[in-house]
Protein backbone atom coordinates (compact mmCIF):
# COMPACT_ATOMS: atom_id res chain seq x y z
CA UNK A 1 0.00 0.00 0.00
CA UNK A 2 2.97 2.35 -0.57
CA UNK A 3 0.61 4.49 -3.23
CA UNK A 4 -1.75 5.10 -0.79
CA UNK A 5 1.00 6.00 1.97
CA UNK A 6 2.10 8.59 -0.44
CA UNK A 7 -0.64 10.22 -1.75
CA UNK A 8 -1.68 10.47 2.79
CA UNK A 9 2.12 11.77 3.65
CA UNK A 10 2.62 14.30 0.64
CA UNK A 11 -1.07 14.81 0.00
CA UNK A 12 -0.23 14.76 -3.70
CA UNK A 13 -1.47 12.30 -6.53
CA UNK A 14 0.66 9.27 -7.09
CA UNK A 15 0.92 5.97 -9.61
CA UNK A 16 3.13 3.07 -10.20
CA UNK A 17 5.53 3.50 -13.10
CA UNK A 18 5.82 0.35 -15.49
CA UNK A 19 9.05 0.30 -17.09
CA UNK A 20 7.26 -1.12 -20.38
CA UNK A 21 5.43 2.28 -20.96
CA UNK A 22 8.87 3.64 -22.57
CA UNK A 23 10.06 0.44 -24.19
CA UNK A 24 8.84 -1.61 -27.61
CA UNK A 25 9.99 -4.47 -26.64
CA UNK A 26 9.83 -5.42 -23.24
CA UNK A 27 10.82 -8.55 -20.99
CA UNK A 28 8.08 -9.99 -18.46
CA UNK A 29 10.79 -9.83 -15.61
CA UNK A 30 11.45 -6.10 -17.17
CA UNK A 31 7.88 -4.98 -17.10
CA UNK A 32 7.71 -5.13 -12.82
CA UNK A 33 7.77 -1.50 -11.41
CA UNK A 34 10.24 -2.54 -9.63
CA UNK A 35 12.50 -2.20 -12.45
CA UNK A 36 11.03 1.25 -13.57
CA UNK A 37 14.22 3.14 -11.82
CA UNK A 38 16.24 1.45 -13.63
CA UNK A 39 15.22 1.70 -17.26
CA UNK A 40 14.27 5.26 -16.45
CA UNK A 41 18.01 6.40 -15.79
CA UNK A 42 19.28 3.86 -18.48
CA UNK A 43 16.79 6.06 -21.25
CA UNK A 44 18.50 9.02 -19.51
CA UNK A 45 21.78 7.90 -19.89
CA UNK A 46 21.06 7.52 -23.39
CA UNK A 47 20.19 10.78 -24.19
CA UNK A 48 22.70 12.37 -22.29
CA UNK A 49 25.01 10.53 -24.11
CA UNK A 50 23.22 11.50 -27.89
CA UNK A 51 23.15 15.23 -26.56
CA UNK A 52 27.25 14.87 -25.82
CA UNK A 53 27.37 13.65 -28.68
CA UNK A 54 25.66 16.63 -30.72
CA UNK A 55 27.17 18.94 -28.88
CA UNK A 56 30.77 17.58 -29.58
CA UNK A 57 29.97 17.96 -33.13
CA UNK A 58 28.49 20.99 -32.93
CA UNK A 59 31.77 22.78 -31.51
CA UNK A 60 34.00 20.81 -34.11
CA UNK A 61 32.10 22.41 -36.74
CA UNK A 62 32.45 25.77 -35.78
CA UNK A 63 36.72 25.15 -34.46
CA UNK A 64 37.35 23.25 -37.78
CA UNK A 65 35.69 26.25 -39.73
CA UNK A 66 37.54 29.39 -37.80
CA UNK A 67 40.68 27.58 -37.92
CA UNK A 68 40.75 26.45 -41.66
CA UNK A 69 39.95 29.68 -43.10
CA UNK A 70 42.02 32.75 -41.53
CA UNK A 71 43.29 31.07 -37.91
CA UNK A 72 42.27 32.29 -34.42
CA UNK A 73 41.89 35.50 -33.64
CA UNK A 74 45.13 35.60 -31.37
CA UNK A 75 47.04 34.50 -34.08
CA UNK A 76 45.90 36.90 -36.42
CA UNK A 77 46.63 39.70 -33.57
CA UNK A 78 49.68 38.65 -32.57
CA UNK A 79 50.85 38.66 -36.53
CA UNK A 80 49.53 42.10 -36.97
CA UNK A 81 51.02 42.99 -33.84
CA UNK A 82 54.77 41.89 -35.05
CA UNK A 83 54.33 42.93 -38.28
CA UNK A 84 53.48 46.51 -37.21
CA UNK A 85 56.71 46.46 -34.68
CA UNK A 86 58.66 44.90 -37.36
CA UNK A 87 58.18 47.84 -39.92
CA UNK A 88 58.31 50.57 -36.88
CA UNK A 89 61.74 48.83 -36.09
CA UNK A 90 62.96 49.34 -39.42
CA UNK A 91 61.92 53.13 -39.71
CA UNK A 92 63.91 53.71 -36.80
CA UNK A 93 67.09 52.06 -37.85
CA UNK A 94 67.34 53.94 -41.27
């Protein structure tokens, strides 16, 4: 009688989760509620692990793109940067 302890402590409506709700294919030892943790934080785990996944490629798209076409913006800074001393270095030596 745990739903109906529930519902009385937190006063709030309650059900038992079946684990075969979220799954095609499901094992008659899988199906008990008793199990429902357990597939519910493996289909979690999943789709943390497609969203990594996304996001991963996401960010080598856009590093792959910056750095094949002109560099990083340090590098072009620092290039300007040397190139500018460079030609105010050889001003002052004529």
């Amino acid at each position: 009688h745990i739903k109906q302890l529930v519902e009385y402590t937190l006063g709030m409506d309650t059900r038992i989760g079946y684990p075969n709700e979220h799954l095609s294919q499901c094992d008659e030892n899988v199906a008990n509620p008793l199990f429902s943790t357990s597939v519910g934080l493996v289909l979690h785990g999943f789709k943390e692990l497609e969203a990594e996944k996304n996001r991963t490629a996401q960010k080598e798209n856009i590093t792959t793109h910056s750095r094949k076409s002109k560099g990083n913006f340090f590098d072009i800074l620092f290039s300007k940067t040397k190139k500018l001393f460079e030609e105010r270095d050889d001003e002052f030596q004529q």
